[in-house]
PDB file of N, CA and C in Angstrom:
ATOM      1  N   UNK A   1       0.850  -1.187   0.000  1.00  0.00           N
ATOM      2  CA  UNK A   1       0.000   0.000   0.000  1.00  0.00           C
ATOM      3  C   UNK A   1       0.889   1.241   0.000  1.00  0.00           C
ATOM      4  N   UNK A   2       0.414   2.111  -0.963  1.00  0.00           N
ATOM      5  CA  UNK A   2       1.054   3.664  -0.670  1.00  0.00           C
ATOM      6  C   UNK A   2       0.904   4.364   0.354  1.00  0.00           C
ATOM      7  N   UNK A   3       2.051   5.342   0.419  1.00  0.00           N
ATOM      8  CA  UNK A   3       1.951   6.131   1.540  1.00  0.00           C
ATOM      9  C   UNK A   3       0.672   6.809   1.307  1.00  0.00           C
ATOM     10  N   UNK A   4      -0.042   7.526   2.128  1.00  0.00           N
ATOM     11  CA  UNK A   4      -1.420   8.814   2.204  1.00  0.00           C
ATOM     12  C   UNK A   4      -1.295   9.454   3.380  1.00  0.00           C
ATOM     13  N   UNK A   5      -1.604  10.443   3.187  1.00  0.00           N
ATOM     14  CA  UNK A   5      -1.744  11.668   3.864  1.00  0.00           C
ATOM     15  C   UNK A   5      -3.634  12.091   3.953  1.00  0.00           C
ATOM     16  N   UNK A   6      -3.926  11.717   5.684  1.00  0.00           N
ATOM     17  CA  UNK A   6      -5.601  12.213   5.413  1.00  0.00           C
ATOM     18  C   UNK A   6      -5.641  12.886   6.352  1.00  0.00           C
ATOM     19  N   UNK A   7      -6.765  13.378   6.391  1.00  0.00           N
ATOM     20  CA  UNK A   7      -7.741  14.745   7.489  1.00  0.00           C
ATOM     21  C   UNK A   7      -9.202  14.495   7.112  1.00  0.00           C
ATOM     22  N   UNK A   8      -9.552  14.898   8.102  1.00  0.00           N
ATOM     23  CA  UNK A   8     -11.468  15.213   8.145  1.00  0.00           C
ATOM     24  C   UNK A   8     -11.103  17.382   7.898  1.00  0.00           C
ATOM     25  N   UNK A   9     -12.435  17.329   7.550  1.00  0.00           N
ATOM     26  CA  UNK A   9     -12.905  18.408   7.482  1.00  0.00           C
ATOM     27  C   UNK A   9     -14.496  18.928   7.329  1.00  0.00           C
ATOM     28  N   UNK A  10     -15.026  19.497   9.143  1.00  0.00           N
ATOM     29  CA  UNK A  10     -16.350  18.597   8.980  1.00  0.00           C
ATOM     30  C   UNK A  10     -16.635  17.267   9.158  1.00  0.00           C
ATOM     31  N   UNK A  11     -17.318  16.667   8.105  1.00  0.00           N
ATOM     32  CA  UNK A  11     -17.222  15.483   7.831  1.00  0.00           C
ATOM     33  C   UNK A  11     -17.338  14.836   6.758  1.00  0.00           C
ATOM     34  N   UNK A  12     -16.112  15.372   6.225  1.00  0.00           N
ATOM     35  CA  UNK A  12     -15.374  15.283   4.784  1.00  0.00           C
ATOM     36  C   UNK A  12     -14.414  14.650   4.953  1.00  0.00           C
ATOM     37  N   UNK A  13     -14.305  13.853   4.911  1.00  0.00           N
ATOM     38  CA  UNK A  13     -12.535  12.642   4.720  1.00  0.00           C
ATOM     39  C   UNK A  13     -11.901  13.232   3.546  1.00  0.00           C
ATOM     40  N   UNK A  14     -10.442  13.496   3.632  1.00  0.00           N
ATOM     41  CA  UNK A  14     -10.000  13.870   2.842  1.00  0.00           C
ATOM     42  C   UNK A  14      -8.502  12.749   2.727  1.00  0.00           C
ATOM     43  N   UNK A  15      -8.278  12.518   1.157  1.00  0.00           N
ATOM     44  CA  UNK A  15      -6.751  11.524   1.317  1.00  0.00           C
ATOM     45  C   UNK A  15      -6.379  11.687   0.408  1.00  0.00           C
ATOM     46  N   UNK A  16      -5.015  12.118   0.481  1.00  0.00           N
ATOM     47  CA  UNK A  16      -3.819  12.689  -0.224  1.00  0.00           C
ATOM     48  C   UNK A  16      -3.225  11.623  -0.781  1.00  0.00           C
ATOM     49  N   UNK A  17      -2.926  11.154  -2.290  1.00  0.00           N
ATOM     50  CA  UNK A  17      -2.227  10.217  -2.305  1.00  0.00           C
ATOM     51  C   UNK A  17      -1.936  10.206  -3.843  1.00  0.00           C
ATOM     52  N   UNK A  18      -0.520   9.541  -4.308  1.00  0.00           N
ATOM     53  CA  UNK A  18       0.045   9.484  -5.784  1.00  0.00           C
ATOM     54  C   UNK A  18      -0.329   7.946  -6.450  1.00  0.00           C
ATOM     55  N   UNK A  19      -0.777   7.977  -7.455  1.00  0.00           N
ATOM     56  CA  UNK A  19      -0.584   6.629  -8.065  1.00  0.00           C
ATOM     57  C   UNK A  19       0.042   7.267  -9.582  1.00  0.00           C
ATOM     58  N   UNK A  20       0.567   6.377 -10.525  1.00  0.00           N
ATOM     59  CA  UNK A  20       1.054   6.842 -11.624  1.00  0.00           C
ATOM     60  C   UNK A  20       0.415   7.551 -12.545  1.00  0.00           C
ATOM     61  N   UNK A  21      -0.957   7.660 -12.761  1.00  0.00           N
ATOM     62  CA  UNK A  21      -2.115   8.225 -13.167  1.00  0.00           C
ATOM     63  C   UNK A  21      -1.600   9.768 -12.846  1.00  0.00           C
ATOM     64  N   UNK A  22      -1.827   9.900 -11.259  1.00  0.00           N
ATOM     65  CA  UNK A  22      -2.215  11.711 -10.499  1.00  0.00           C
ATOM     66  C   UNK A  22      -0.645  12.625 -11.055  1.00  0.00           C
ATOM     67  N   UNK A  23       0.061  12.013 -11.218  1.00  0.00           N
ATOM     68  CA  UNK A  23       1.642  12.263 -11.468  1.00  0.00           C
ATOM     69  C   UNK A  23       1.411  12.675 -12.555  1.00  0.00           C
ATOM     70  N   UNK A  24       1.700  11.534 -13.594  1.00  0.00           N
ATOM     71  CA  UNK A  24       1.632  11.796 -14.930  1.00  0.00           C
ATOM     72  C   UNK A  24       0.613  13.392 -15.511  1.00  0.00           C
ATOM     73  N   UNK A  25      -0.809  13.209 -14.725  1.00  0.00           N
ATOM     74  CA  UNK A  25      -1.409  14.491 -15.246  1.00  0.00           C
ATOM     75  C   UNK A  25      -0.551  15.883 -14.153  1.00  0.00           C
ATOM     76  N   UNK A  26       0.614  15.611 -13.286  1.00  0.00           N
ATOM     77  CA  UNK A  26       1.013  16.684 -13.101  1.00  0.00           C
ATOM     78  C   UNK A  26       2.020  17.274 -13.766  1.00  0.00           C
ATOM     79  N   UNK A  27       2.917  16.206 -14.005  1.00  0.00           N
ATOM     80  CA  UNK A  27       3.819  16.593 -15.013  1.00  0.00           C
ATOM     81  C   UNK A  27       3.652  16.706 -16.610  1.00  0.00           C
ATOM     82  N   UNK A  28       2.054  16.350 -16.689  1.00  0.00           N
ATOM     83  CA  UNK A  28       1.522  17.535 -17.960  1.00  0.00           C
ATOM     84  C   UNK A  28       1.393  18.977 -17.777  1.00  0.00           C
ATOM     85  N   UNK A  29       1.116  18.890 -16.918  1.00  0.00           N
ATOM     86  CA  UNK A  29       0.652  20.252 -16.469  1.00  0.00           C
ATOM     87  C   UNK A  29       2.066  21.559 -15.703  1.00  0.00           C
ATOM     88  N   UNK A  30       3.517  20.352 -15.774  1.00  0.00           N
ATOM     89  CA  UNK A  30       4.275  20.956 -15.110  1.00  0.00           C
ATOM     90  C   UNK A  30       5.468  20.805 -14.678  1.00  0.00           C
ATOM     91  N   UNK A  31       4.923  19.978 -14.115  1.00  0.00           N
ATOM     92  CA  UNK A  31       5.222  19.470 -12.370  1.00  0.00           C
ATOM     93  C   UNK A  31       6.443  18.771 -12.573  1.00  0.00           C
ATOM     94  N   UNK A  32       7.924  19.484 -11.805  1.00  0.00           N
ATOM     95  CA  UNK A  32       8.982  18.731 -12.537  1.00  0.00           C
ATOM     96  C   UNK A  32       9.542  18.929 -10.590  1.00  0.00           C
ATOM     97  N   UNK A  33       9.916  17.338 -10.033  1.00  0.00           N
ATOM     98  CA  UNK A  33      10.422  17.097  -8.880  1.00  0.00           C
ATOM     99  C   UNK A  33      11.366  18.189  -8.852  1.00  0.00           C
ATOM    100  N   UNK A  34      12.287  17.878  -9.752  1.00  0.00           N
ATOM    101  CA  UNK A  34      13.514  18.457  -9.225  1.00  0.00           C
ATOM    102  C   UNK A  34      13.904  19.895  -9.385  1.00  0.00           C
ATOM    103  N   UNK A  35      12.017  20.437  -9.361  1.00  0.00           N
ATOM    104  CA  UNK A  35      12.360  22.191  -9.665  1.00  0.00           C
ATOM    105  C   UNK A  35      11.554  22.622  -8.590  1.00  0.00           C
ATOM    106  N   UNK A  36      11.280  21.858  -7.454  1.00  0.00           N
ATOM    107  CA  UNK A  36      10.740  22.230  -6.365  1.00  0.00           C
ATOM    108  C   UNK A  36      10.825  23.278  -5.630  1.00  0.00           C
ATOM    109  N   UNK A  37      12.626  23.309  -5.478  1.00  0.00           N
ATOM    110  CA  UNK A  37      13.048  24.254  -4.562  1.00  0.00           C
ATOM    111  C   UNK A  37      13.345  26.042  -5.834  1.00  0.00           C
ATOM    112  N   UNK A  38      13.656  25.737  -6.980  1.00  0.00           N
ATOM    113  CA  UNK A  38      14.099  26.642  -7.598  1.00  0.00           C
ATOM    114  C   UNK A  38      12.479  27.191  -8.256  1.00  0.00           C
ATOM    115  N   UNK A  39      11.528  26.823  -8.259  1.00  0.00           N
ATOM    116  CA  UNK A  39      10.303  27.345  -8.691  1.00  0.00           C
ATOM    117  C   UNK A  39       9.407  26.725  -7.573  1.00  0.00           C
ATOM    118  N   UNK A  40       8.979  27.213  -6.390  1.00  0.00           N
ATOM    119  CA  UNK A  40       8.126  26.632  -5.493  1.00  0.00           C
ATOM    120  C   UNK A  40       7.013  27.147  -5.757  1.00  0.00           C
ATOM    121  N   UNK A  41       6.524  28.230  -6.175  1.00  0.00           N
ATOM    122  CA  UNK A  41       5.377  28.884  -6.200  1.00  0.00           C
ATOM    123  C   UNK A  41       4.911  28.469  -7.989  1.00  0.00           C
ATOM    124  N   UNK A  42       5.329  27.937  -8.230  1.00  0.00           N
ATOM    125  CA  UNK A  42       4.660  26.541  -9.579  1.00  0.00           C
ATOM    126  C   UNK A  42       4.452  25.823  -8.641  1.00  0.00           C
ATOM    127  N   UNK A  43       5.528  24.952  -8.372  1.00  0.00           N
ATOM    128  CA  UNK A  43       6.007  23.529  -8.613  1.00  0.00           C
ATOM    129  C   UNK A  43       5.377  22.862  -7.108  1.00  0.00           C
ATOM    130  N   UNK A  44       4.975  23.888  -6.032  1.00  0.00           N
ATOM    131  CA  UNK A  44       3.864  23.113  -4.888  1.00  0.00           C
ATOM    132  C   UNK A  44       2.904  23.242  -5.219  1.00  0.00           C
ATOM    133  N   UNK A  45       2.009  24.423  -5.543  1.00  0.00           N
ATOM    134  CA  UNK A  45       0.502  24.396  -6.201  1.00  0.00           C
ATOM    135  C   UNK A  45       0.185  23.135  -6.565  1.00  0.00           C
ATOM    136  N   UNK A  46       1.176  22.936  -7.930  1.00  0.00           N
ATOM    137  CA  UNK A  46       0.967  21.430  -8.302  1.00  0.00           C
ATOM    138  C   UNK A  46       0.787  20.413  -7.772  1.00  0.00           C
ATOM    139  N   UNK A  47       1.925  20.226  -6.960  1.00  0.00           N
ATOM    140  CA  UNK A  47       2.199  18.775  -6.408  1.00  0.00           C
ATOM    141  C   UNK A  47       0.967  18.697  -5.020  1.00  0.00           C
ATOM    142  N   UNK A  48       0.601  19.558  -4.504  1.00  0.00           N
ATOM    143  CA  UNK A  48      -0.552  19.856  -3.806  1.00  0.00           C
ATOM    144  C   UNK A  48      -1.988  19.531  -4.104  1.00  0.00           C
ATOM    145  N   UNK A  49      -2.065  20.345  -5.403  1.00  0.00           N
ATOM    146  CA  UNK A  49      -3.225  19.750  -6.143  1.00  0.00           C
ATOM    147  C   UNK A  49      -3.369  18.110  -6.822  1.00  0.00           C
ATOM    148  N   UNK A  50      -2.001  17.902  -7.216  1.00  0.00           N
ATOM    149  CA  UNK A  50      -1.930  16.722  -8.095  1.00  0.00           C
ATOM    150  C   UNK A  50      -2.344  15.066  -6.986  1.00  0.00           C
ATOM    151  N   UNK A  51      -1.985  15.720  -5.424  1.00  0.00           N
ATOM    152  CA  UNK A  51      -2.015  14.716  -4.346  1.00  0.00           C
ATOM    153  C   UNK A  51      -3.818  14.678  -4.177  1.00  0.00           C
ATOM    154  N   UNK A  52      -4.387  14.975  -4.540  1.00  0.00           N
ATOM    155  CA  UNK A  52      -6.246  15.158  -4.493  1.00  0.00           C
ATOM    156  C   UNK A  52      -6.684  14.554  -5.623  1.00  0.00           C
ATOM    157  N   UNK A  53      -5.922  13.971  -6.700  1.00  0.00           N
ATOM    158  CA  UNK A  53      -6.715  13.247  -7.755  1.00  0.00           C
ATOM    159  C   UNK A  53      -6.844  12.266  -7.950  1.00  0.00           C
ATOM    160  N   UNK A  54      -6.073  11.015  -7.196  1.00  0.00           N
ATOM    161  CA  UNK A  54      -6.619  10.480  -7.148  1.00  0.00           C
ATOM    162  C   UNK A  54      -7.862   9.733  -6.230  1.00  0.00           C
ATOM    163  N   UNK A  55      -8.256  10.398  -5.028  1.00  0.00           N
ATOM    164  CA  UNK A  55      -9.306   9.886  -4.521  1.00  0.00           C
ATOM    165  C   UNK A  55     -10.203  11.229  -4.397  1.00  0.00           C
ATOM    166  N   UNK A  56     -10.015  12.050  -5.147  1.00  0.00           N
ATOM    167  CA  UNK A  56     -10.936  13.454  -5.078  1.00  0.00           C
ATOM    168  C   UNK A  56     -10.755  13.820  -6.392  1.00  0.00           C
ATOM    169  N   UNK A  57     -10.946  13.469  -7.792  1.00  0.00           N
ATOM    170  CA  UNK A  57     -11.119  13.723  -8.639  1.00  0.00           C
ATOM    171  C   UNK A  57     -11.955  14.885  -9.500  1.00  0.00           C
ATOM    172  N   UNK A  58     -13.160  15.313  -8.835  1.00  0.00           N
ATOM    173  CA  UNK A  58     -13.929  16.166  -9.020  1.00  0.00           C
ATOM    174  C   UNK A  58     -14.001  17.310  -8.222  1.00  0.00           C
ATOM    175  N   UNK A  59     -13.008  17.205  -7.317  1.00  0.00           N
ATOM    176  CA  UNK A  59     -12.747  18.121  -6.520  1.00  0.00           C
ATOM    177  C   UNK A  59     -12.298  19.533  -7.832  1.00  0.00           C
ATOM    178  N   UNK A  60     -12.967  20.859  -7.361  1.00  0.00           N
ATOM    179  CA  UNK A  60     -12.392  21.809  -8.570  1.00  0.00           C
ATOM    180  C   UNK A  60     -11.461  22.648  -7.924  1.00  0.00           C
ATOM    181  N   UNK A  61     -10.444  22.890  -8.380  1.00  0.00           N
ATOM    182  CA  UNK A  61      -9.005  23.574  -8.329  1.00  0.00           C
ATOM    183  C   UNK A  61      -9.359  24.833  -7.367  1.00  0.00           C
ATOM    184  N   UNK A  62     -10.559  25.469  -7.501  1.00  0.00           N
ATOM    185  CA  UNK A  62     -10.780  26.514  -6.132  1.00  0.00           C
ATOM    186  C   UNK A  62     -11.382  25.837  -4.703  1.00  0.00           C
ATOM    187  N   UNK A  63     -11.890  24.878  -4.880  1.00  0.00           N
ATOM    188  CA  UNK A  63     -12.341  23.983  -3.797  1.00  0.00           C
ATOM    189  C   UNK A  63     -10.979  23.738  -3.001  1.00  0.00           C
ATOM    190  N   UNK A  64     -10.016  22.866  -3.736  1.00  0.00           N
ATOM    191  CA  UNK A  64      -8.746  22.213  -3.650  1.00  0.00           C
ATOM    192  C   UNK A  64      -8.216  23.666  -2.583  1.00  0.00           C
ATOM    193  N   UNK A  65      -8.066  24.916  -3.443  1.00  0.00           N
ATOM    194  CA  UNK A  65      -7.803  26.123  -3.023  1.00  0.00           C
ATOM    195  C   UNK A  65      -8.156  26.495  -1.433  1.00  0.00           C
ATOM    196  N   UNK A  66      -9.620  26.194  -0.870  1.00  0.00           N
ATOM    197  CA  UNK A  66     -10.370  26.165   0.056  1.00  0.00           C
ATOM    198  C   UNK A  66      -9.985  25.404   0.769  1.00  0.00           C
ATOM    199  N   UNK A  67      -9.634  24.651   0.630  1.00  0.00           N
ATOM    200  CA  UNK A  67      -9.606  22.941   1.877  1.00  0.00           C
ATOM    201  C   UNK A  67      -8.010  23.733   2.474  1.00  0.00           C
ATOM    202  N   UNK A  68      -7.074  23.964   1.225  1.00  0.00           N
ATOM    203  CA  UNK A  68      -5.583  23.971   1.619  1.00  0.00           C
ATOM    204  C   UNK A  68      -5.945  25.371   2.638  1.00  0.00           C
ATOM    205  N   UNK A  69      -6.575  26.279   2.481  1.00  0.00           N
ATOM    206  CA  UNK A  69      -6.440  27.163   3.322  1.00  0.00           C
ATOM    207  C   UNK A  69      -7.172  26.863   4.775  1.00  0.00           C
ATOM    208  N   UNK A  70      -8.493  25.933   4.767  1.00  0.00           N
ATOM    209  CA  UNK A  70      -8.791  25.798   6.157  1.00  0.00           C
ATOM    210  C   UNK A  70      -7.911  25.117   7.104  1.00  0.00           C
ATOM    211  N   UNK A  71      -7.194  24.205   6.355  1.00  0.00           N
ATOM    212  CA  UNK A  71      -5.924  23.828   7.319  1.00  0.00           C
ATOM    213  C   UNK A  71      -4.823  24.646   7.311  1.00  0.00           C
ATOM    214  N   UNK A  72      -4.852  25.436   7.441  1.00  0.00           N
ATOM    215  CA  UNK A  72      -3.787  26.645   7.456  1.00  0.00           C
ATOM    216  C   UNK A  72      -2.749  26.715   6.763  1.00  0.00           C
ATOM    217  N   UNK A  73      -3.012  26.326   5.815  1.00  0.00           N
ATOM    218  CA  UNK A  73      -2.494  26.554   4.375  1.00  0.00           C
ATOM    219  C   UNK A  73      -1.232  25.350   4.229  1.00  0.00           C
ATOM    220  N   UNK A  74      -0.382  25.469   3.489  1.00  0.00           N
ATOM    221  CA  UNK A  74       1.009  24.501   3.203  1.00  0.00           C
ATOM    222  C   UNK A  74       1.853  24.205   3.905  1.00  0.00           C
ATOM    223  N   UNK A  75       1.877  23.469   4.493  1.00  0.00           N
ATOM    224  CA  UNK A  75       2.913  23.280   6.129  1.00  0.00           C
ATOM    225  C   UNK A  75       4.168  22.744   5.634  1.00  0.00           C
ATOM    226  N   UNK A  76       5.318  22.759   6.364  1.00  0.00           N
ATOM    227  CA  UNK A  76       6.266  22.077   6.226  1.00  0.00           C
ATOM    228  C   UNK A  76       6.118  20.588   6.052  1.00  0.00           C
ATOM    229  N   UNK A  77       5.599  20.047   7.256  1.00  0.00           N
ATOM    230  CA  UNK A  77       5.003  18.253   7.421  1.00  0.00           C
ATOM    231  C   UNK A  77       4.473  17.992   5.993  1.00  0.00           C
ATOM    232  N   UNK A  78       3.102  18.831   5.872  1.00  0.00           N
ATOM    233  CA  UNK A  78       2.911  18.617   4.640  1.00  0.00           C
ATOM    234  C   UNK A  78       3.495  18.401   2.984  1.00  0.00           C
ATOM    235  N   UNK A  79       4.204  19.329   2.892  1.00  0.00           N
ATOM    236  CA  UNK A  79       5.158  19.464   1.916  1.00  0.00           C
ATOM    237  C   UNK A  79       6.198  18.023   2.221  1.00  0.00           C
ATOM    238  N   UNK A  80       6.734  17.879   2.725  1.00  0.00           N
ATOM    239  CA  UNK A  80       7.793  16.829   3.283  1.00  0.00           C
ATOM    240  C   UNK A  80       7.284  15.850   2.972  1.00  0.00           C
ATOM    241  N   UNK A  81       6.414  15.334   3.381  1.00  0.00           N
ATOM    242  CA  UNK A  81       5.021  14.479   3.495  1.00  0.00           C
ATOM    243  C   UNK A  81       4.735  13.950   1.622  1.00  0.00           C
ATOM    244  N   UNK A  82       4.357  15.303   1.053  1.00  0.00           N
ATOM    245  CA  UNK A  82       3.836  14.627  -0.574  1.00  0.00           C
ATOM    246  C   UNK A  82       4.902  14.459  -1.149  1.00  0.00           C
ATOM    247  N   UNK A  83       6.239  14.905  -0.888  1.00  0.00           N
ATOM    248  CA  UNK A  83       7.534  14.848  -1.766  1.00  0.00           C
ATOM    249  C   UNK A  83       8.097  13.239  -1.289  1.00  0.00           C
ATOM    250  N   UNK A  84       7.926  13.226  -0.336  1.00  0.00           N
ATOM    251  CA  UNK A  84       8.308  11.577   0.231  1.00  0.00           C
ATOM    252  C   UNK A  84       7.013  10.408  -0.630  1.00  0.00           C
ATOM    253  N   UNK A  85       6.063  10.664  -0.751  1.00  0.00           N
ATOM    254  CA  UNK A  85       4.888  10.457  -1.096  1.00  0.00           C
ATOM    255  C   UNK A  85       5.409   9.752  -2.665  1.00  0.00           C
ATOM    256  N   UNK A  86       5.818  10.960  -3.661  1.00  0.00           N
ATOM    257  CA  UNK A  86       6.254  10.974  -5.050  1.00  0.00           C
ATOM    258  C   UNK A  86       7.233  10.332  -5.232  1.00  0.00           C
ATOM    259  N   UNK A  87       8.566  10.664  -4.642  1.00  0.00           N
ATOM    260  CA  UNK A  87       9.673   9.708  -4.569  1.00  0.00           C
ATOM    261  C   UNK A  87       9.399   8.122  -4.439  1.00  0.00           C
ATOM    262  N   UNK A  88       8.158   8.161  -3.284  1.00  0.00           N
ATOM    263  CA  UNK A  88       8.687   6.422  -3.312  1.00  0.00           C
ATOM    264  C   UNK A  88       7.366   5.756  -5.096  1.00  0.00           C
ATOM    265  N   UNK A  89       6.906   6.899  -5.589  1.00  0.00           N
ATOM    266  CA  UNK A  89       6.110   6.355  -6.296  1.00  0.00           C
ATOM    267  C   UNK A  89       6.814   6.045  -8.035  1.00  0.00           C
ATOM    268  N   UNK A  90       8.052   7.102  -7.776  1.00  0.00           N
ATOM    269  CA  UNK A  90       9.052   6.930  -8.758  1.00  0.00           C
ATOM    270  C   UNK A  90       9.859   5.727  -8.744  1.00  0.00           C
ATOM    271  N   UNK A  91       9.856   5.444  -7.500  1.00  0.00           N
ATOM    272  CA  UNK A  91      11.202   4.416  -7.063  1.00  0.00           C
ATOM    273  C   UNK A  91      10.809   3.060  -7.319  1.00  0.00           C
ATOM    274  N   UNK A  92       8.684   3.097  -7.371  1.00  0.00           N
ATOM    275  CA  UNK A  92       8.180   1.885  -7.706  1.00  0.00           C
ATOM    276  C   UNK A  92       8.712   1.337  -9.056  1.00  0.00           C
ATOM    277  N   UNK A  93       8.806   2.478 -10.304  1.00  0.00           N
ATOM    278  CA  UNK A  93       9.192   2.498 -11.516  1.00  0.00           C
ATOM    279  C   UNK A  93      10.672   1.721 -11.546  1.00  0.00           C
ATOM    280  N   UNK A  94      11.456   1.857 -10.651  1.00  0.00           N
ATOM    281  CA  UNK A  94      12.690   1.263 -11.031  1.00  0.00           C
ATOM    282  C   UNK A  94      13.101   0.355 -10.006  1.00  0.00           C
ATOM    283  N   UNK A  95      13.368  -0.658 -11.215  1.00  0.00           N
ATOM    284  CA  UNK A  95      13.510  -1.866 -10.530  1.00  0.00           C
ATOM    285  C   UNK A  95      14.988  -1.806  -9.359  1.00  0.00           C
ATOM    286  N   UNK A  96      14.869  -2.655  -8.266  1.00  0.00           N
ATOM    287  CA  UNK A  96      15.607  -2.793  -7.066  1.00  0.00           C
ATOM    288  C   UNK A  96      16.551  -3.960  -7.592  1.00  0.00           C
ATOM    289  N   UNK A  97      16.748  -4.235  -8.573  1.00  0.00           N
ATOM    290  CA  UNK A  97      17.753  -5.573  -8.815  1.00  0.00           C
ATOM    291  C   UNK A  97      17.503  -6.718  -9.547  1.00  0.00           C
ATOM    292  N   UNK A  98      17.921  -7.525  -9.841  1.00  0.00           N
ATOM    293  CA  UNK A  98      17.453  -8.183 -10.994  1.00  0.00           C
ATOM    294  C   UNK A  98      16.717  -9.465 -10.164  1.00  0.00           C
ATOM    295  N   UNK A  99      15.855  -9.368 -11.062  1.00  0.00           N
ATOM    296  CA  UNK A  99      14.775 -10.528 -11.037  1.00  0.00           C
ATOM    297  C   UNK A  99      13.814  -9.991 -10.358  1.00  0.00           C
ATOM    298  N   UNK A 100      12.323 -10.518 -10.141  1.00  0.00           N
ATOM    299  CA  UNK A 100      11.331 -10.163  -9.602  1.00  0.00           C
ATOM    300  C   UNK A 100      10.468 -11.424  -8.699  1.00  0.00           C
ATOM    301  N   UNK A 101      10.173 -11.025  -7.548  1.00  0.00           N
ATOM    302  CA  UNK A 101       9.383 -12.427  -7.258  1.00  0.00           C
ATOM    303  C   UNK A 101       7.979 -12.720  -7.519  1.00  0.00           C
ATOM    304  N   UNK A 102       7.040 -11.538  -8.480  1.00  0.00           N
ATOM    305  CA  UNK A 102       6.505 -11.543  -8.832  1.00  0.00           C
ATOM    306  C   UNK A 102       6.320 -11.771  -9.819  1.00  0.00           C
ATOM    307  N   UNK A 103       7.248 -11.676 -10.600  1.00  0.00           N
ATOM    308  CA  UNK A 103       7.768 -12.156 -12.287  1.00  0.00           C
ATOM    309  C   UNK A 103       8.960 -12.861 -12.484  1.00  0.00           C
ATOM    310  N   UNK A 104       8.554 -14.189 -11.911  1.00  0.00           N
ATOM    311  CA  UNK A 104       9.861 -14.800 -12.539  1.00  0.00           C
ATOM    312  C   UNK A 104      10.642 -15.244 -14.033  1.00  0.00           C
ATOM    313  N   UNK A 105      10.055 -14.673 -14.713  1.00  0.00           N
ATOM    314  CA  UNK A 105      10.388 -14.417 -16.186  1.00  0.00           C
ATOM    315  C   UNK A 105      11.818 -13.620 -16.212  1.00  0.00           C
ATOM    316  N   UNK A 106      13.030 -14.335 -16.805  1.00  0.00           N
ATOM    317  CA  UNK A 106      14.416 -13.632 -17.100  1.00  0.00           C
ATOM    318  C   UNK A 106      14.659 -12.817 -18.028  1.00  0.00           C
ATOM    319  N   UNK A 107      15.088 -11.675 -18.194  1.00  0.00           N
ATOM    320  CA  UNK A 107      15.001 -11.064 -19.508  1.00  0.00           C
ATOM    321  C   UNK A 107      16.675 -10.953 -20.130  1.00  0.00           C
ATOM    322  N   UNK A 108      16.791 -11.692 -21.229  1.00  0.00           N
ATOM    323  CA  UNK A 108      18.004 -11.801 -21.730  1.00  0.00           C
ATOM    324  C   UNK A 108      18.309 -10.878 -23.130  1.00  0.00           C
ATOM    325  N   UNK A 109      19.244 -10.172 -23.225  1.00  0.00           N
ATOM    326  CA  UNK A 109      19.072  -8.838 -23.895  1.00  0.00           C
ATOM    327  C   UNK A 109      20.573  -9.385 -24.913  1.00  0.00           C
ATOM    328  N   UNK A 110      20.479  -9.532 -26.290  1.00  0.00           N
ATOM    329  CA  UNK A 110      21.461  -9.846 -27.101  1.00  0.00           C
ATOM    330  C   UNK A 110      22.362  -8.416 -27.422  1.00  0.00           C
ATOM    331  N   UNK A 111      22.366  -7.704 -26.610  1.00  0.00           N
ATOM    332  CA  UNK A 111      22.976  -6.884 -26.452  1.00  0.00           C
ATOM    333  C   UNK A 111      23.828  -5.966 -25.604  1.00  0.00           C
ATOM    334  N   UNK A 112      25.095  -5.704 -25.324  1.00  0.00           N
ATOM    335  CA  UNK A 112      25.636  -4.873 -24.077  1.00  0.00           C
ATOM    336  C   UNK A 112      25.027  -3.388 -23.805  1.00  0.00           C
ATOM    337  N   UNK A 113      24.203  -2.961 -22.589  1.00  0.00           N
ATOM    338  CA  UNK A 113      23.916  -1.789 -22.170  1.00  0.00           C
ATOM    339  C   UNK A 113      24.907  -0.560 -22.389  1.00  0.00           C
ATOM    340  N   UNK A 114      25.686  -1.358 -21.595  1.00  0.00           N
ATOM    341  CA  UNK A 114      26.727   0.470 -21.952  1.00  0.00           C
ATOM    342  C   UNK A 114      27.344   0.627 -23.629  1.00  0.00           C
ATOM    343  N   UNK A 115      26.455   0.129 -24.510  1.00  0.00           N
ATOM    344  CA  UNK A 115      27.035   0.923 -25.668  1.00  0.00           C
ATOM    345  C   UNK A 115      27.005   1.863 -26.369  1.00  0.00           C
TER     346      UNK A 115
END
């Protein structure tokens, strides 16, 4: 299971969370990890908003706007929180070593990588 990040509000459940889907439409829209710190006022909007799509989909971008401010807006935890969130959802993408125990299928490549 992925990491999530939730809150009530009212009694509104709210849960923050990345699958490859919510990503992908951020980095249409943008959203580049490693320009976090050098463009923050892009590059959190995004990653803020992009953490609400997948289990709040219809949520609309001024709503999204609303919620972030009743919790007093962008916290450190928070921020820390969805960037740890993304990372490990990148890290799913690359494989940890060869072979899989879910796929034991070998993949033999008639060719050398580093060429």
């Amino acid at each position: 299971m992925s990491k999530q990040i939730s809150f009530k509000i009212d009694k509104e459940e709210y849960v923050l969370e990345f699958d490859r889907a919510s990503i992908q439409e951020m980095e249409s829209r943008g959203f580049r990890l490693n320009m976090l710190d050098d463009m923050p006022f892009t590059m959190v909007p995004l990653m803020v908003h992009g953490a609400f799509r997948k289990h709040h989909s219809t949520l609309s971008e001024a709503k999204i706007e609303k919620i972030i401010e009743t919790i007093g807006g962008i916290s450190e935890t928070l921020l820390k929180g969805l960037s740890m969130m993304i990372v490990e959802q990148a890290q799913a993408l690359i494989p940890s070593g060869e072979g899989n125990k879910e796929n034991p299928i070998k993949l033999t490549l008639n060719f050398d990588l580093d060429e």
